[in-house]
Protein backbone atom coordinates (compact mmCIF):
# COMPACT_ATOMS: atom_id res chain seq x y z
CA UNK A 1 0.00 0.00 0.00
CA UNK A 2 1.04 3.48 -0.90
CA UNK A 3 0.11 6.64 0.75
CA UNK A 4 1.26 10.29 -0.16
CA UNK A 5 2.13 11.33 3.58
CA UNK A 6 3.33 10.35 6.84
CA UNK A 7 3.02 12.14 9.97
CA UNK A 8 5.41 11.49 12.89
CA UNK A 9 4.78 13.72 16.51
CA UNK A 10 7.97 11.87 18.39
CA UNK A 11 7.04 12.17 21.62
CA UNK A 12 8.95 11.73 24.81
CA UNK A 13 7.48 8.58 25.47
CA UNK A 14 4.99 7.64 22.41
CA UNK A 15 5.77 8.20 19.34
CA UNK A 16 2.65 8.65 16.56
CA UNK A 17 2.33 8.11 13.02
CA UNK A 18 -0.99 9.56 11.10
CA UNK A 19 -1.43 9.10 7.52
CA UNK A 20 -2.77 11.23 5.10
CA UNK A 21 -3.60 10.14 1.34
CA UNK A 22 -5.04 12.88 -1.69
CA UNK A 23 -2.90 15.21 -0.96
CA UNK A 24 -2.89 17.70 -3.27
CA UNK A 25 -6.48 16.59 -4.74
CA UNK A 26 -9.78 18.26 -4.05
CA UNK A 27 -10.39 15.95 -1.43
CA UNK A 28 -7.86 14.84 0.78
CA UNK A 29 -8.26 12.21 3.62
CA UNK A 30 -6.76 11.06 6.79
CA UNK A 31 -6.32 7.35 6.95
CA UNK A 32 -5.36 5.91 10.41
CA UNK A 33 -3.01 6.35 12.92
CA UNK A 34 -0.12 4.55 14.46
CA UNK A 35 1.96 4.33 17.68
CA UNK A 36 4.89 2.68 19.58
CA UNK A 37 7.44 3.86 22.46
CA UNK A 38 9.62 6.17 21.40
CA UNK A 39 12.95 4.53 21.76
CA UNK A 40 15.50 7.95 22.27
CA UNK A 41 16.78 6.17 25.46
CA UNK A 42 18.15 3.00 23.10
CA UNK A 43 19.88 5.88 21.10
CA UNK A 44 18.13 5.80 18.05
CA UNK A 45 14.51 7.14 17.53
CA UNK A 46 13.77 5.88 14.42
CA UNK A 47 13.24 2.50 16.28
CA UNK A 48 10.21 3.54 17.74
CA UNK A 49 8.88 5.53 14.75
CA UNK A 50 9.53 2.40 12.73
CA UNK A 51 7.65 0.28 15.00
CA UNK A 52 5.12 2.84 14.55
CA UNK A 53 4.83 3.08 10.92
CA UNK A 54 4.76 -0.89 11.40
CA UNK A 55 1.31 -0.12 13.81
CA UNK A 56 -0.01 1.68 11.07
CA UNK A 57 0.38 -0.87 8.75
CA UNK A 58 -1.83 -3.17 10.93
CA UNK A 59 -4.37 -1.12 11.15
CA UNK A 60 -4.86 -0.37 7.60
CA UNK A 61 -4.34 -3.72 7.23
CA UNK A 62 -1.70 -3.62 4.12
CA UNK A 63 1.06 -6.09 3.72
CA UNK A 64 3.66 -2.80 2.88
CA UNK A 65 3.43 0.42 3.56
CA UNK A 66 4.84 2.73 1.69
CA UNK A 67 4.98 6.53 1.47
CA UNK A 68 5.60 9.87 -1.07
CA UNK A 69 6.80 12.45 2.07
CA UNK A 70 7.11 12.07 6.05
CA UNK A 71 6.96 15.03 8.28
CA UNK A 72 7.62 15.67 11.49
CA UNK A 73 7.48 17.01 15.14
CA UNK A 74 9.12 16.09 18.02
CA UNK A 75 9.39 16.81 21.71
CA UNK A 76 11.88 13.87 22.59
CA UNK A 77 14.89 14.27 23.96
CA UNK A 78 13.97 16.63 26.43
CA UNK A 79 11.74 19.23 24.06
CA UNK A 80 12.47 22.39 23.09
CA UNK A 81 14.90 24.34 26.01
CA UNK A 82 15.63 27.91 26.28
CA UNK A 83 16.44 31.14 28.01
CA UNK A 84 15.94 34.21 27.55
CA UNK A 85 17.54 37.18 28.09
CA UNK A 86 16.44 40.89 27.54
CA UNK A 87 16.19 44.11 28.74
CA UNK A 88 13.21 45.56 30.25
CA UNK A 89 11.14 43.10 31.69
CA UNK A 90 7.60 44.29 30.26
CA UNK A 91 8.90 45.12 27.04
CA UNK A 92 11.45 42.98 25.03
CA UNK A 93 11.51 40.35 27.59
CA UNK A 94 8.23 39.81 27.44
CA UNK A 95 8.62 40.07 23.62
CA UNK A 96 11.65 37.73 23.44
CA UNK A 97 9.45 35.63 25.96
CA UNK A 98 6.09 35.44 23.62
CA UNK A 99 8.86 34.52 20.50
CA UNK A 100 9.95 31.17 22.63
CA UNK A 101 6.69 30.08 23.24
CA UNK A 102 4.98 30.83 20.32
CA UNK A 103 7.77 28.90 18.62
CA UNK A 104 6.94 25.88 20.99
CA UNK A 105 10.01 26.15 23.23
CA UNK A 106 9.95 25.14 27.13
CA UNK A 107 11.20 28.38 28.95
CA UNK A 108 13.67 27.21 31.08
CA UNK A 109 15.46 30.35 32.49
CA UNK A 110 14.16 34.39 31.82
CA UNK A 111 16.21 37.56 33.34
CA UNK A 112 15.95 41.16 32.46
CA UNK A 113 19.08 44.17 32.29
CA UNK A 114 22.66 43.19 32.55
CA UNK A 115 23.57 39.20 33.48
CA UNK A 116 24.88 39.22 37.23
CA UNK A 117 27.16 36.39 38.26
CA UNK A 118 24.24 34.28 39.88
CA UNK A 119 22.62 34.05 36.51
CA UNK A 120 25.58 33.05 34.33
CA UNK A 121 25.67 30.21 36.44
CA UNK A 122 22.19 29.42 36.52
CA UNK A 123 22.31 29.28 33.00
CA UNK A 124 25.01 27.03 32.92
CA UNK A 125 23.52 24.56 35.07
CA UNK A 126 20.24 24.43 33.01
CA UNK A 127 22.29 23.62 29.65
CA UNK A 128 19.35 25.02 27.30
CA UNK A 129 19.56 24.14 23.78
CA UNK A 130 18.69 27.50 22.30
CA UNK A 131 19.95 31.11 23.83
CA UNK A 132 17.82 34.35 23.05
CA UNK A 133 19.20 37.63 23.29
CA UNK A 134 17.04 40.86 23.04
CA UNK A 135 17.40 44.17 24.00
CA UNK A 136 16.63 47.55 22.91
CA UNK A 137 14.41 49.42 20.85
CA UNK A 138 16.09 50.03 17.16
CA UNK A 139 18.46 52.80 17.59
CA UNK A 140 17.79 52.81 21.15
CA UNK A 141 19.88 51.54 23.89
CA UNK A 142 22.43 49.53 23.07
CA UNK A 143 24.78 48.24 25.96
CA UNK A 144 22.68 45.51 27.80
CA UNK A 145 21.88 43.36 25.07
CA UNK A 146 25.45 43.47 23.70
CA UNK A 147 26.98 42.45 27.61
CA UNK A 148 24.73 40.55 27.26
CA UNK A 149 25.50 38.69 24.03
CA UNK A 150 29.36 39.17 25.07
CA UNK A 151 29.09 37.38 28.46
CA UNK A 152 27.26 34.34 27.17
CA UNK A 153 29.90 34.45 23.97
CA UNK A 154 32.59 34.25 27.07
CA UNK A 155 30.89 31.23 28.93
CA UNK A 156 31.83 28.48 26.38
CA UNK A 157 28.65 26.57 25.96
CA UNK A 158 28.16 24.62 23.11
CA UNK A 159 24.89 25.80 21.77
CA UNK A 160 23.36 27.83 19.29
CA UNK A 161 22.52 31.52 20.18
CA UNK A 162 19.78 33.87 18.29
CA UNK A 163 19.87 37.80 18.46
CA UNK A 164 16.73 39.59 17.95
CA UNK A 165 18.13 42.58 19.32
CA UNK A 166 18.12 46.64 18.47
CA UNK A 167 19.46 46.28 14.64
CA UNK A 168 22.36 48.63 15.63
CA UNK A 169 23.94 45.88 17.28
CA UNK A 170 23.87 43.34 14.27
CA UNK A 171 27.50 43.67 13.14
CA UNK A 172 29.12 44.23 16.45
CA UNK A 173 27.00 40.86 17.49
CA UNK A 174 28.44 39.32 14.22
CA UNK A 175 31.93 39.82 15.17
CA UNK A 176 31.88 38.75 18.48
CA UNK A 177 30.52 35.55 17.89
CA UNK A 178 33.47 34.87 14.77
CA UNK A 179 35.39 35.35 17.70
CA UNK A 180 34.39 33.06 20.54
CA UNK A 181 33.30 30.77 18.14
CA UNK A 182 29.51 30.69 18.22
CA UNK A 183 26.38 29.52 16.19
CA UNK A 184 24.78 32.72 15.70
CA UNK A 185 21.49 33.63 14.19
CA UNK A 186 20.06 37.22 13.51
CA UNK A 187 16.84 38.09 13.40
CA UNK A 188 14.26 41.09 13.17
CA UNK A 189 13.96 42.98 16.64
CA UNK A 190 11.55 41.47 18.79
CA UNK A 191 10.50 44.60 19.83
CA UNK A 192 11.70 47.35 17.66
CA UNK A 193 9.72 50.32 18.87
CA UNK A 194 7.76 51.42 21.86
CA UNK A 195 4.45 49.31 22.34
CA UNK A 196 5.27 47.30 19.11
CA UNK A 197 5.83 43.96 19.42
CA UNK A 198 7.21 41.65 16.55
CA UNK A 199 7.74 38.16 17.68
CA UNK A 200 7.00 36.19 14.00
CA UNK A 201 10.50 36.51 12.60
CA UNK A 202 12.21 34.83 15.48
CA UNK A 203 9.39 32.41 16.18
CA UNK A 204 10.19 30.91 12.61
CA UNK A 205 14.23 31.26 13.53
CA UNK A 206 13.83 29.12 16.93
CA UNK A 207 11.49 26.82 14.71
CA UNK A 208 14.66 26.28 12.29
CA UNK A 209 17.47 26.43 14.60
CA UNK A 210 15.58 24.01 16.70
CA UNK A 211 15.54 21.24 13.76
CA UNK A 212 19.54 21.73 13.47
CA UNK A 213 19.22 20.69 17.35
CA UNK A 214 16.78 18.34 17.98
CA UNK A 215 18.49 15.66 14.92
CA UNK A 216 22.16 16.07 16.58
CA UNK A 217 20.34 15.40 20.31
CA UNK A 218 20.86 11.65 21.76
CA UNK A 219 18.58 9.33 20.06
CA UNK A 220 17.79 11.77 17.08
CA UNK A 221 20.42 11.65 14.96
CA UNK A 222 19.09 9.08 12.42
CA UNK A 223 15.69 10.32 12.36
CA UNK A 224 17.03 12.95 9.37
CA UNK A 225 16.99 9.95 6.95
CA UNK A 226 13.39 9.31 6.98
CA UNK A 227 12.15 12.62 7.29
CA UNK A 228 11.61 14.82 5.06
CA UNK A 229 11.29 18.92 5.27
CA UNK A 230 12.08 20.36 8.73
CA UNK A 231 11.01 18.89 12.22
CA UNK A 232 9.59 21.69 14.30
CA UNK A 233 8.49 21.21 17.84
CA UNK A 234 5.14 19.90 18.37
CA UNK A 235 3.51 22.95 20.53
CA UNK A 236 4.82 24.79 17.79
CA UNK A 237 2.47 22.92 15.12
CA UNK A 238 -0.16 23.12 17.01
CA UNK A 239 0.62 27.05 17.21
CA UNK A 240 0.79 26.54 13.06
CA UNK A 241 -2.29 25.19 12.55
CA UNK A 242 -4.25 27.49 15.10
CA UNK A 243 -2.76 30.43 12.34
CA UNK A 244 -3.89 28.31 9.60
CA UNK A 245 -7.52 27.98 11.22
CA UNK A 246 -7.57 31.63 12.41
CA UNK A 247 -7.50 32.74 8.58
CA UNK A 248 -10.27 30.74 7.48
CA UNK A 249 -12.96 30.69 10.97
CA UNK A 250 -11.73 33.81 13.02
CA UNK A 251 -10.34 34.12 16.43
CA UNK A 252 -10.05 31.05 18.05
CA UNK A 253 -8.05 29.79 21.49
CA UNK A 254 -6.98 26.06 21.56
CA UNK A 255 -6.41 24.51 24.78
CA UNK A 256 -4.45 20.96 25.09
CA UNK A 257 -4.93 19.31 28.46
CA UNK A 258 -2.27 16.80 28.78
CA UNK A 259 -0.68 14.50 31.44
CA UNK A 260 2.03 16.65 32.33
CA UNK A 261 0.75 20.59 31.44
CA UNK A 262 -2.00 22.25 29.79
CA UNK A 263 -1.40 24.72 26.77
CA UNK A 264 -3.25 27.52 25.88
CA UNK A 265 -2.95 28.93 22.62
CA UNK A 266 -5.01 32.04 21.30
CA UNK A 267 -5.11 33.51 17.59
CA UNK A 268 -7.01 36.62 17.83
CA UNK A 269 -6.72 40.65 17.19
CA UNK A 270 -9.63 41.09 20.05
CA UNK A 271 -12.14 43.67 19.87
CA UNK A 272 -11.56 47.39 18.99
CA UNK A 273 -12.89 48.58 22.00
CA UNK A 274 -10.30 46.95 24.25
CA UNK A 275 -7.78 47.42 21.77
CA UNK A 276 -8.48 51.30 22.41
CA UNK A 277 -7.98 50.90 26.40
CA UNK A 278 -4.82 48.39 26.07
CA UNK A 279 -1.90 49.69 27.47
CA UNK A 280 0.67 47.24 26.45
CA UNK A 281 0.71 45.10 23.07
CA UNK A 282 -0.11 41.53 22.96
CA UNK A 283 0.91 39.11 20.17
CA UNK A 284 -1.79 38.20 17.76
CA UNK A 285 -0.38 34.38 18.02
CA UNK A 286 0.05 33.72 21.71
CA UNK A 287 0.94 30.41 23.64
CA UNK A 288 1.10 29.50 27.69
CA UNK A 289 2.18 26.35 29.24
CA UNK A 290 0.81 25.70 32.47
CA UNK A 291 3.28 23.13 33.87
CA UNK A 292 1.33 22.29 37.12
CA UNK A 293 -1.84 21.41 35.36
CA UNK A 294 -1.32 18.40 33.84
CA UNK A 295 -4.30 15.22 34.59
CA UNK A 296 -1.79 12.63 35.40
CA UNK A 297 1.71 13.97 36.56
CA UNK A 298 0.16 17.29 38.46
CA UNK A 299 -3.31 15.69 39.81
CA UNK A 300 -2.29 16.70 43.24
CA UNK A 301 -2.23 20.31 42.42
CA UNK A 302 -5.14 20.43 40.72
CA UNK A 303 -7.14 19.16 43.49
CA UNK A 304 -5.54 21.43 45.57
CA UNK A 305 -6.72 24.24 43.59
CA UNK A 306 -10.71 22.87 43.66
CA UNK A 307 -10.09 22.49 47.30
CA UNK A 308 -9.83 18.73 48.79
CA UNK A 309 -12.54 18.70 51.10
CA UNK A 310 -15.00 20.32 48.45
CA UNK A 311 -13.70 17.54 46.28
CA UNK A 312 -14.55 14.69 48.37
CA UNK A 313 -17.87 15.97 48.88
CA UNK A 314 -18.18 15.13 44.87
CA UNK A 315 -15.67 11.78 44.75
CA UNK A 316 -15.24 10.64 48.05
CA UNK A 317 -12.53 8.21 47.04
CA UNK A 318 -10.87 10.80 45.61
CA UNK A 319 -7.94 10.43 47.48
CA UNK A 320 -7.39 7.16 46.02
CA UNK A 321 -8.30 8.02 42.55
CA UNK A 322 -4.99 10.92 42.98
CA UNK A 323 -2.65 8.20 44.71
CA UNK A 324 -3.45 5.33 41.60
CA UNK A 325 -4.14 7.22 38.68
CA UNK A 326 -3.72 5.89 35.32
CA UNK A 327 -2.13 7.96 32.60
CA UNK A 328 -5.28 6.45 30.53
CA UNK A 329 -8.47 6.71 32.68
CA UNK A 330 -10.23 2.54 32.59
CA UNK A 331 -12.87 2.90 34.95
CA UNK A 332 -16.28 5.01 34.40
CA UNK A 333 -15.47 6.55 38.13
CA UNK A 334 -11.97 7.11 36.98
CA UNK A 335 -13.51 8.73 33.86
CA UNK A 336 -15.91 11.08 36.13
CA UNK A 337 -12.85 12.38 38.33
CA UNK A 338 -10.57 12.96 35.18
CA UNK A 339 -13.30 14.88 33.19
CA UNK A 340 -13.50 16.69 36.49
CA UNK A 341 -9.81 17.29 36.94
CA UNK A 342 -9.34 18.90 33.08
CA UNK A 343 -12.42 20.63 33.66
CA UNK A 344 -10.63 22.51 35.85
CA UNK A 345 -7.15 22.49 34.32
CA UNK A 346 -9.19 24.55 31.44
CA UNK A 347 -10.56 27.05 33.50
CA UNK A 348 -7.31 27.79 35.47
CA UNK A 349 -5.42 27.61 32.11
CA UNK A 350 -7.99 30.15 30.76
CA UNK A 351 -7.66 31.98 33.63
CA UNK A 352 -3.78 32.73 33.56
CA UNK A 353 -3.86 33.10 29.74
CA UNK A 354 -6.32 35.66 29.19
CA UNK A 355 -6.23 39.06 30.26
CA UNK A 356 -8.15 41.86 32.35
CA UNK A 357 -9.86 45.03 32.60
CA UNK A 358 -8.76 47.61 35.65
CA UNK A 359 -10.02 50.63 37.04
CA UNK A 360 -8.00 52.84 39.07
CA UNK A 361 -8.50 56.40 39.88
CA UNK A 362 -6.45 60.00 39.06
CA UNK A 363 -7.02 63.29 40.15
CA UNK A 364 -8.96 63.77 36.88
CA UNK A 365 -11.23 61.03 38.04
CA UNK A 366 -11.46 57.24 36.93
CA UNK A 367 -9.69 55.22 34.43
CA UNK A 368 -9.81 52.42 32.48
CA UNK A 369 -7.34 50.11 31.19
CA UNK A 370 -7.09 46.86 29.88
CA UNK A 371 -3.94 44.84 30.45
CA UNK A 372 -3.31 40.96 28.97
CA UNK A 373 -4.63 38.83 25.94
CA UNK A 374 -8.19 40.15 24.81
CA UNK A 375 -10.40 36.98 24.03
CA UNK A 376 -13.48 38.32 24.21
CA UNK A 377 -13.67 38.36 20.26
CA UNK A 378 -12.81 34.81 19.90
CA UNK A 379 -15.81 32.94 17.87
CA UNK A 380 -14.36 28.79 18.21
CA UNK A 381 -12.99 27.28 21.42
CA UNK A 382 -11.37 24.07 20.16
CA UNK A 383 -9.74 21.07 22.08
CA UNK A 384 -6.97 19.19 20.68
CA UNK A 385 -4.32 16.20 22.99
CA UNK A 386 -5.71 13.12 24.74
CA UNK A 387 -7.83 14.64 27.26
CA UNK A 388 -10.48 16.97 24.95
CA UNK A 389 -10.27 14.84 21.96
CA UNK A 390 -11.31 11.19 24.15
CA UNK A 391 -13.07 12.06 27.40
CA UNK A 392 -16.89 11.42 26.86
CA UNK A 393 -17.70 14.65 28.39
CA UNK A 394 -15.27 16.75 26.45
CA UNK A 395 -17.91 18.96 24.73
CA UNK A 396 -19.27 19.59 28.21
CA UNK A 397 -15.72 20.70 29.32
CA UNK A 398 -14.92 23.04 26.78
CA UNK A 399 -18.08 24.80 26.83
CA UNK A 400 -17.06 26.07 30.19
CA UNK A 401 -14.95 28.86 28.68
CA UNK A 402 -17.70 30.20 27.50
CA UNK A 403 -19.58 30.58 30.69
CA UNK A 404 -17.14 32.79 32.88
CA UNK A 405 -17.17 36.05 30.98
CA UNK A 406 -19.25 38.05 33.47
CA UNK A 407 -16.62 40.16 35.04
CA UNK A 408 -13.48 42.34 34.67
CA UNK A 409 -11.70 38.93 32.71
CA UNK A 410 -11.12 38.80 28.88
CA UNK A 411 -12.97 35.59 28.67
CA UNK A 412 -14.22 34.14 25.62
CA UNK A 413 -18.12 35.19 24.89
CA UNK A 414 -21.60 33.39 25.79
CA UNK A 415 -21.52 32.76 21.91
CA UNK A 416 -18.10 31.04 21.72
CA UNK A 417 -18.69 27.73 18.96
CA UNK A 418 -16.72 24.61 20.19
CA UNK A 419 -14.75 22.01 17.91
CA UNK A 420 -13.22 19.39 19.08
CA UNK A 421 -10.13 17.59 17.05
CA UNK A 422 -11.57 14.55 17.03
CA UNK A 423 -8.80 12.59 14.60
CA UNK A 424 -6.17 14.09 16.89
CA UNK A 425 -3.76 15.58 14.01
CA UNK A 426 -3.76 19.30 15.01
CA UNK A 427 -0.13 19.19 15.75
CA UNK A 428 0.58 16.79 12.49
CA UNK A 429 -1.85 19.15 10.28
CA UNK A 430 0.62 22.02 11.52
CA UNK A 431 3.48 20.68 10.35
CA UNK A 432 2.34 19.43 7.06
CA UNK A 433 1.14 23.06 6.39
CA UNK A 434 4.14 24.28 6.53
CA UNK A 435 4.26 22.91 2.36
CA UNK A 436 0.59 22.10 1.49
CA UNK A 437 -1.56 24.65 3.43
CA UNK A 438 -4.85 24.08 1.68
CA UNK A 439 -4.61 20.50 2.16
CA UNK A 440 -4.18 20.67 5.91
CA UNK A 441 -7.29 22.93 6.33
CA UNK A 442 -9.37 20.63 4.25
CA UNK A 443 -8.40 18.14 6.52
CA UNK A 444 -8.52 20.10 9.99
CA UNK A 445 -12.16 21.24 9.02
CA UNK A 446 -12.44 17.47 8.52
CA UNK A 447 -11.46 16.25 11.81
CA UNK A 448 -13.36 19.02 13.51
CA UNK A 449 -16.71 18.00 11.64
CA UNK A 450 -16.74 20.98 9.68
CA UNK A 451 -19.17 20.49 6.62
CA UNK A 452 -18.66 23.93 5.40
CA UNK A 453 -17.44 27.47 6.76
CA UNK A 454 -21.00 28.68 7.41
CA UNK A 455 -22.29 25.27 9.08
CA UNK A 456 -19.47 23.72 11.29
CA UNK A 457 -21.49 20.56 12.97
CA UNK A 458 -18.70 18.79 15.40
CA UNK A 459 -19.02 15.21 15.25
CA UNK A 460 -19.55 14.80 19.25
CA UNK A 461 -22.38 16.61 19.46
C-alpha cells in the first residue's frame, strides 16, 4: 500500500504516526493512525517511529506500507529548552518571551538588564539548547543586550545563540561571535519600537534552529533519513495550525490538556474597544504552558486548587483516585474524576492566559485600562491532545470557557462555537502546512466536523 504522507509527533514517550492520502487533490483524507514507544533512550529514535509506521500498517491492514513524504514534530529528547535574556522586563523580555513560546520552546530560564554572576551560572547549570538575546528598541539603547550577548559568547557553551536585538547591534554581534566561536542567528527585533511587538520573525528562527538541534540530540540523529522537510516542535504545530484555522474561521483559542501541562494557545486581534484601552501590546499568536496542570503527573495540584474537602464531597474516594491514577483513565469513576480534573485544568489555564480590565482612579477622576490577551472576540474554542479529543464529556468541558465572561476577565463570549479535534492531528496538520496549506485545512475542518465554513457541525455533538 502506498500513501502520499506520513506524519510522525515523536514524543517523549509515544511516538505517533498519522497518515494522510489525496494530498494535493480536491479531497484529501486522513487514513489511520499509528503508535509505539519512542525509543530515544536506546539511542536511536527511528526505532520507535519504525515500529510505529509498522502499527499503522496493521491497522490499515496492508502487507507494505509505503509513502511519497514524512513530516515531522518532536518533543523527545527533552523538548524544546531555552532562556531568555532581555532588557526591560515588560517590554522585550516579554517580547523575546512570547517569540519562545509561540515557537513551541519550554522556557527554562528568563532575566531582564545586565547578566549578574548568579545568573551566568544558573544558565550554565540548566544547559538550554537555544539562547535568546534581546534588548533595545532600534536605535535605542544599546549596551545591555550586547553584555549581554558578550558574556554568554565568554561562557563556552556549546549551543546555538539567536539575536533579535536593536538592529544597531547586528555587526558588532556578528563579530563577536566569529570570535568566541559561536552559532549565531540574527533576526528582526523582537520589539523594535515602543508598544510594538514583533515576535513572528524569530518564532520561525527558533522553529529552524531548533531542527539543526533536535536531529544532533541523543537518540535523534538518524531520524534525518526518513524525514523529510524540517522537524519543528510539536507545541509549535499546534501554534501553526491554530494560524492556519484563524484565517479561514476567526479568532479562536486552543487549549491541550495533557498528562504533564496544559497549553493555551489564542489567535485573535480582540475587539476594537479593548484594543483602544490596552496599554501594552499583545501578540496576535500567543501560547502559555501551564506546567502544574497536567491530569496525570500534576493531579495533586489540581485538586488542591478545587479544594480537597469540596472535592470529596463530589468523589469521596478521591484520594485514592490521585494516589493510583492511570495515565489512561479505565474505569467510568476514573472517567468522572478525570473529566473533572481537566475541567478545571481549562478554567485555570484560561484563567492565567487571558487578560483583564482595571479601574484605578487619578485626580482627573477614573480610568480604564485593559492589560493581557483580549479573548473576548474569539468565535471557536477548540480542544486538541488526549484529554479533549477522548473524554466522553469533552464537549461539556470546553463549553465552560464560554460561561465565565461576566466580570473584569477577557474571557471568551456566551456565543463562543466549540470544535473538538476529534482525529487528533492538530499538531501533524501544523506541520504538514508548513508545504501544502490548503490540504491541511481541508483536513482540519475534517477532523473538527466541519461540513462547510457557514455550518461547522462537530461530530460529538
Amino acid at each position: 500500500m502506498r500513501v502520499a504522507v506520513l506524519v510522525a509527533e515523536i514524543g517523549s514517550t509515544t511516538t505517533v504516526v498519522n497518515a494522510f492520502d489525496g494530498i494535493g487533490s480536491p479531497r484529501p483524507v486522513f487514513l489511520g493512525q499509528g503508535q509505539a514507544c519512542t525509543t530515544v533512550l536506546q539511542g536511536d529514535v527511528t526505532v520507535g517511529l519504525k515500529g510505529a509506521v509498522d502499527d499503522l500498517r496493521c491497522k490499515l491492514g496492508a502487507d507494505t506500507l509505503e509513502w511519497d513524504e514524512m513530516f515531522a514534530t518532536s518533543s523527545a529528547a527533552g523538548g524544546l529548552r531555552m532562556t531568555v535574556h532581555g532588557l526591560v522586563h515588560d517590554m522585550t523580555v516579554r517580547a523575546a518571551r512570547e517569540a519562545a513560546l509561540g515557537a513551541g520552546a519550554i522556557l527554562k530560564y528568563v532575566t531582564a538588564g545586565r547578566l549578574r554572576r548568579t545568573e551566568i551560572a544558573k544558565i550554565r547549570d540548566i544547559n538550554p539548547n537555544i539562547i535568546l538575546v534581546a534588548g533595545g528598541v532600534d536605535f535605542g539603547e544599546r549596551d545591555t543586550a550586547l553584555f549581554n550577548f558578550e558574556t554568554i559568547a565568554s561562557m563556552g557553551l556549546d549551543m546555538p545563540v539567536i539575536y533579535a536585538g536593536n538592529i544597531e547591534n547586528q555587526d558588532e554581534v556578528s563579530l563577536i561571535a566569529e570570535e568566541k566561536g559561536v552559532r549565531l542567528y540574527i533576526t528582526d527585533n523582537v520589539y523594535p519600537r515602543v508598544d510594538q511587538l514583533n515576535v513572528d520573525p524569530a518564532r520561525r528562527i527558533i522553529q529552524r534552529v531548533f531542527e539543526d538541534h533536535i536531529v544532533h540530540a541523543p537518540g535523534m540523529n538518524s531520524v534525518r533519513d526518513m524525514i523529510d522537510g524540517a522537524i519543528i516542535p510539536t507545541p509549535g504545530a499546534v501554534m501553526e495550525a491554530a494560524i492556519l484555522l484563524r484565517e479561514a474561521l476567526g479568532d479562536l483559542v486552543v487549549f491541550d490538556v495533557g498528562g504533564a501541562t496544559t497549553d493555551v494557545h489564542s489567535v485573535a486581534e480582540g475587539s476594537e474597544k479593548i484594543l483602544s484601552i490596552t496599554v501594552s501590546p499583545e501578540p496576535v499568536a500567543k501560547r502559555t504552558v501551564e506546567g502544574d496542570l497536567g491530569v496525570f503527573l500534576n493531579l495533586n495540584h489540581i485538586a488542591e486548587q478545587i479544594d480537597m474537602d469540596k472535592l470529596r464531597k463530589d468523589f469521596p474516594e478521591a484520594d485514592e483516585l490521585i494516589a493510583y491514577a492511570n495515565p489512561i483513565p479505565q474505569t467510568e469513576r476514573e472517567i468522572q474524576f478525570i473529566e473533572r480534573m481537566a475541567r478545571e485544568a481549562l478554567l485555570l489555564s484560561l484563567q492565567r492566559h487571558a487578560g483583564r480590565i482595571r479601574n484605578y482612579y487619578t485626580a482627573t477622576g477614573k480610568k480604564t485600562i485593559a492589560e493581557g490577551k483580549d479573548l473576548t472576540a474569539v468565535e471557536y474554542v477548540i480542544g486538541t491532545g488526549g484529554a479533549l479529543t477522548r473524554l466522553p464529556g469533552r464537549m461539556a468541558i470546553l463549553q465552560t470557557a464560554g460561561t465565565l465572561n461576566k466580570g473584569l476577565e477577557l474571557y471568551p463570549p456566551a456565543s463562543v462555537k466549540v470544535l473538538i479535534d476529534n482525529d487528533y492531528t492538530m499538531a501533524s496538520l501544523g506541520v504538514l502546512s508548513k508545504k501544502y496549506p490548503d490540504d491541511a485545512l481541508k483536513l482540519l475542518k475534517r477532523s473538527f466536523g466541519i461540513d462547510t465554513e457557514e455550518n461547522p457541525v462537530n461530530r460529538a455533538v
